[in-house]
N, C-alpha and C. Protein backbone atom coordinates (compact mmCIF):
# COMPACT_ATOMS: atom_id res chain seq x y z
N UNK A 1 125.04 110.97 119.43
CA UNK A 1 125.39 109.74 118.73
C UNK A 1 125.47 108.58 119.72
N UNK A 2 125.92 108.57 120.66
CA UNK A 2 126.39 107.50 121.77
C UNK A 2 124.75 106.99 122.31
N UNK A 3 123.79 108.07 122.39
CA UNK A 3 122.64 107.82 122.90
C UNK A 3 122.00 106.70 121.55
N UNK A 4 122.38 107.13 120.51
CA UNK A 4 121.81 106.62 119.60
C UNK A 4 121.97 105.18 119.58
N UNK A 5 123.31 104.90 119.34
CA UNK A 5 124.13 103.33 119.96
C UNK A 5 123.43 102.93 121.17
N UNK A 6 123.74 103.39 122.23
CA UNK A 6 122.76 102.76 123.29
C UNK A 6 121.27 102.18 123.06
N UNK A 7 120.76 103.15 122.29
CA UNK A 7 119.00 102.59 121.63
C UNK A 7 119.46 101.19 120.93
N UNK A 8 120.28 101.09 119.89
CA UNK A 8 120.13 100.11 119.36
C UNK A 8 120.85 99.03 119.70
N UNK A 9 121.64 99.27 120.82
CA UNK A 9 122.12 97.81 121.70
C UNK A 9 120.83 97.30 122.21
N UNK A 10 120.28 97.96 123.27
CA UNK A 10 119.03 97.88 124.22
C UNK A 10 118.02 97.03 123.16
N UNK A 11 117.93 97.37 121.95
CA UNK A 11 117.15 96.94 121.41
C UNK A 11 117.17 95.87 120.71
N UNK A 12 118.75 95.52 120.33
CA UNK A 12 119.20 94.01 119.49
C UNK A 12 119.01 93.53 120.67
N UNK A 13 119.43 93.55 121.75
CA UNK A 13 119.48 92.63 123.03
C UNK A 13 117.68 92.18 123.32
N UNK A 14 116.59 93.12 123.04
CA UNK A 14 115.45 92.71 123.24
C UNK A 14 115.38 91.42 122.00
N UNK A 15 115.12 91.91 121.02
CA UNK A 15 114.97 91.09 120.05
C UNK A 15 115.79 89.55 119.99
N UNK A 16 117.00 89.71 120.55
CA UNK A 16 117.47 88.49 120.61
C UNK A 16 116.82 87.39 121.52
N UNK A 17 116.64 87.74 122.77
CA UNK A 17 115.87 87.41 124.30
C UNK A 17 114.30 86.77 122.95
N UNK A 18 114.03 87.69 122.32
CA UNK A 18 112.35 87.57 121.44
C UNK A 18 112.82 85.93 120.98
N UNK A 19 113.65 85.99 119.89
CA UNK A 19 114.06 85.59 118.80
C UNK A 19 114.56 83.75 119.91
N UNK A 20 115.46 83.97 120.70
CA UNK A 20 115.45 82.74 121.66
C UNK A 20 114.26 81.93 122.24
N UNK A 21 113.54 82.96 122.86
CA UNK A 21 112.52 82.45 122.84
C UNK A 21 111.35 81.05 122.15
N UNK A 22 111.54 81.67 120.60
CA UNK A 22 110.86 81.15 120.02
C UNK A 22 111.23 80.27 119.29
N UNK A 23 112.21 79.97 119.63
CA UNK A 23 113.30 78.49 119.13
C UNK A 23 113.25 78.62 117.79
N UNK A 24 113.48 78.82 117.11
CA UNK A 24 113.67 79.43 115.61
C UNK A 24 114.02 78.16 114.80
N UNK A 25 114.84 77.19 115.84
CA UNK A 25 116.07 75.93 114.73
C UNK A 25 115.48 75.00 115.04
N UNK A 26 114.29 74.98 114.84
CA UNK A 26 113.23 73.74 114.16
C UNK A 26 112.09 74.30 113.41
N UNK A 27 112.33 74.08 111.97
CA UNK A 27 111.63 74.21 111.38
C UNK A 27 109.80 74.11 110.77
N UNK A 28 109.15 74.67 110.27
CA UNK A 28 107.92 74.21 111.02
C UNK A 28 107.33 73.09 109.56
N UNK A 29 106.43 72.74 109.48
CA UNK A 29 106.02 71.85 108.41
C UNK A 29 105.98 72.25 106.92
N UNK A 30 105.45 73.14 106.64
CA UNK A 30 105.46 74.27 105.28
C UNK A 30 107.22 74.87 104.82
N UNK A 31 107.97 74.84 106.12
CA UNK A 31 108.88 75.04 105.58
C UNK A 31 110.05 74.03 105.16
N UNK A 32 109.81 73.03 105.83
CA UNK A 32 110.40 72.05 105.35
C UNK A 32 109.86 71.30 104.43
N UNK A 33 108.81 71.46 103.68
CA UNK A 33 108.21 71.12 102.46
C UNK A 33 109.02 72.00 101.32
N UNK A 34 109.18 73.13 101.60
CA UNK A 34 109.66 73.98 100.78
C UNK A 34 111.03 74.13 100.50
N UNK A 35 111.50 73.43 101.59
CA UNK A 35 112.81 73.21 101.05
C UNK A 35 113.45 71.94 100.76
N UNK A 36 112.33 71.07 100.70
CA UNK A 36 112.63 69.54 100.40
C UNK A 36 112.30 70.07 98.08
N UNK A 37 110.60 70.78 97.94
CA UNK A 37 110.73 71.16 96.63
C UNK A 37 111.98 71.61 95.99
N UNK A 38 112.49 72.87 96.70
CA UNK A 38 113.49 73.54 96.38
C UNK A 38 115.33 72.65 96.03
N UNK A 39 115.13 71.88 96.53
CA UNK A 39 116.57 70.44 96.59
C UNK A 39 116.04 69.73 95.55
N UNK A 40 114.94 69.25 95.02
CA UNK A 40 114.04 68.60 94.04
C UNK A 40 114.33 69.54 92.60
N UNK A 41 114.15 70.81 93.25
CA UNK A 41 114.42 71.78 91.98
C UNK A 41 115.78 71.97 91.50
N UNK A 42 116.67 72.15 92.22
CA UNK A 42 118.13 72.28 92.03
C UNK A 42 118.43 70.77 91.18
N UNK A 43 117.90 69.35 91.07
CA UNK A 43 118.44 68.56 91.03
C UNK A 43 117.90 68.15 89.64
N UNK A 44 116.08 69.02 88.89
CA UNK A 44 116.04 68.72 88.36
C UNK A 44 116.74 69.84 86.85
N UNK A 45 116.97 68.60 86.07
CA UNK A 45 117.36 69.87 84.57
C UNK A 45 116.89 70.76 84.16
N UNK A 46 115.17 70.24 84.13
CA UNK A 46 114.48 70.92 83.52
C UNK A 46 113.89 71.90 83.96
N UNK A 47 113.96 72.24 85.22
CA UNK A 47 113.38 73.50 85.95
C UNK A 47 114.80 74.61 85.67
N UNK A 48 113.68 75.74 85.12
CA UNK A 48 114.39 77.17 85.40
C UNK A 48 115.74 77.51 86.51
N UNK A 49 116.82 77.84 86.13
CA UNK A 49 117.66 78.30 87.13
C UNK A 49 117.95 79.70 86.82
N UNK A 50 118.25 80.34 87.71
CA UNK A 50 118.61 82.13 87.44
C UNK A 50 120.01 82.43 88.20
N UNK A 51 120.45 82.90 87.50
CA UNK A 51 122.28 83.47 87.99
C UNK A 51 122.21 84.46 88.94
N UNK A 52 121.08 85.40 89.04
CA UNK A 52 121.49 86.33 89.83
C UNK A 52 119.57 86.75 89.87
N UNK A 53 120.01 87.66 91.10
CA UNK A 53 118.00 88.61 91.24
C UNK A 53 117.91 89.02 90.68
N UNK A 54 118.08 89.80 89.65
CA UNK A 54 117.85 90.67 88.42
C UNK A 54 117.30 89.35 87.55
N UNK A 55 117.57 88.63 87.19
CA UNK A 55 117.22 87.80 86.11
C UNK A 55 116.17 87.25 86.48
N UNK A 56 116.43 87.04 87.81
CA UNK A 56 115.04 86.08 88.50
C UNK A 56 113.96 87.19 88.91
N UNK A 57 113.92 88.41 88.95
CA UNK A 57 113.08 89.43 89.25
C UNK A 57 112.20 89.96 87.77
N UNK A 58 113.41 89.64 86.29
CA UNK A 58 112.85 90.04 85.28
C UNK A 58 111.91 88.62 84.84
N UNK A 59 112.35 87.71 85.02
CA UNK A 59 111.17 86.53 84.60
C UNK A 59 110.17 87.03 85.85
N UNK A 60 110.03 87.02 86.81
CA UNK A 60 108.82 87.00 87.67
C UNK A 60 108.24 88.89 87.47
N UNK A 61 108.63 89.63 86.12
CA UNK A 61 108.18 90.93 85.91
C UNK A 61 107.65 91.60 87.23
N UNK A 62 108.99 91.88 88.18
CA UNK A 62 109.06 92.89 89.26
C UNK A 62 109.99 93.77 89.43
């Protein structure tokens, strides 16, 4: 078990070092489009809202 923990320290610690790297907290163009729509959507009435994933999974039939 302890070996096991050790793997997955060693390994969050890689991924983090990854994840720094790649400066993550600037967003890239597509995504800040998508969340400028998405604030547009919340604000308008007439767009669809869903309470929970189940509801929003049964309209998008998945």
């Amino acid at each position: 078990m302890k070996e096991l923990v050790n793997m997955f320290e060693e390994n969050a610690g890689c991924e983090h070092r990854i994840l720094e790297k790649m400066k993550l907290d600037v967003p890239n163009e597509i995504t800040v489009l998508a969340i400028e729509e998405g604030r547009k959507l919340v604000k308008d009435s007439s767009s669809q809202k869903y309470s929970d994933i189940k509801e929003l999974k049964d309209a998008l039939e998945i």
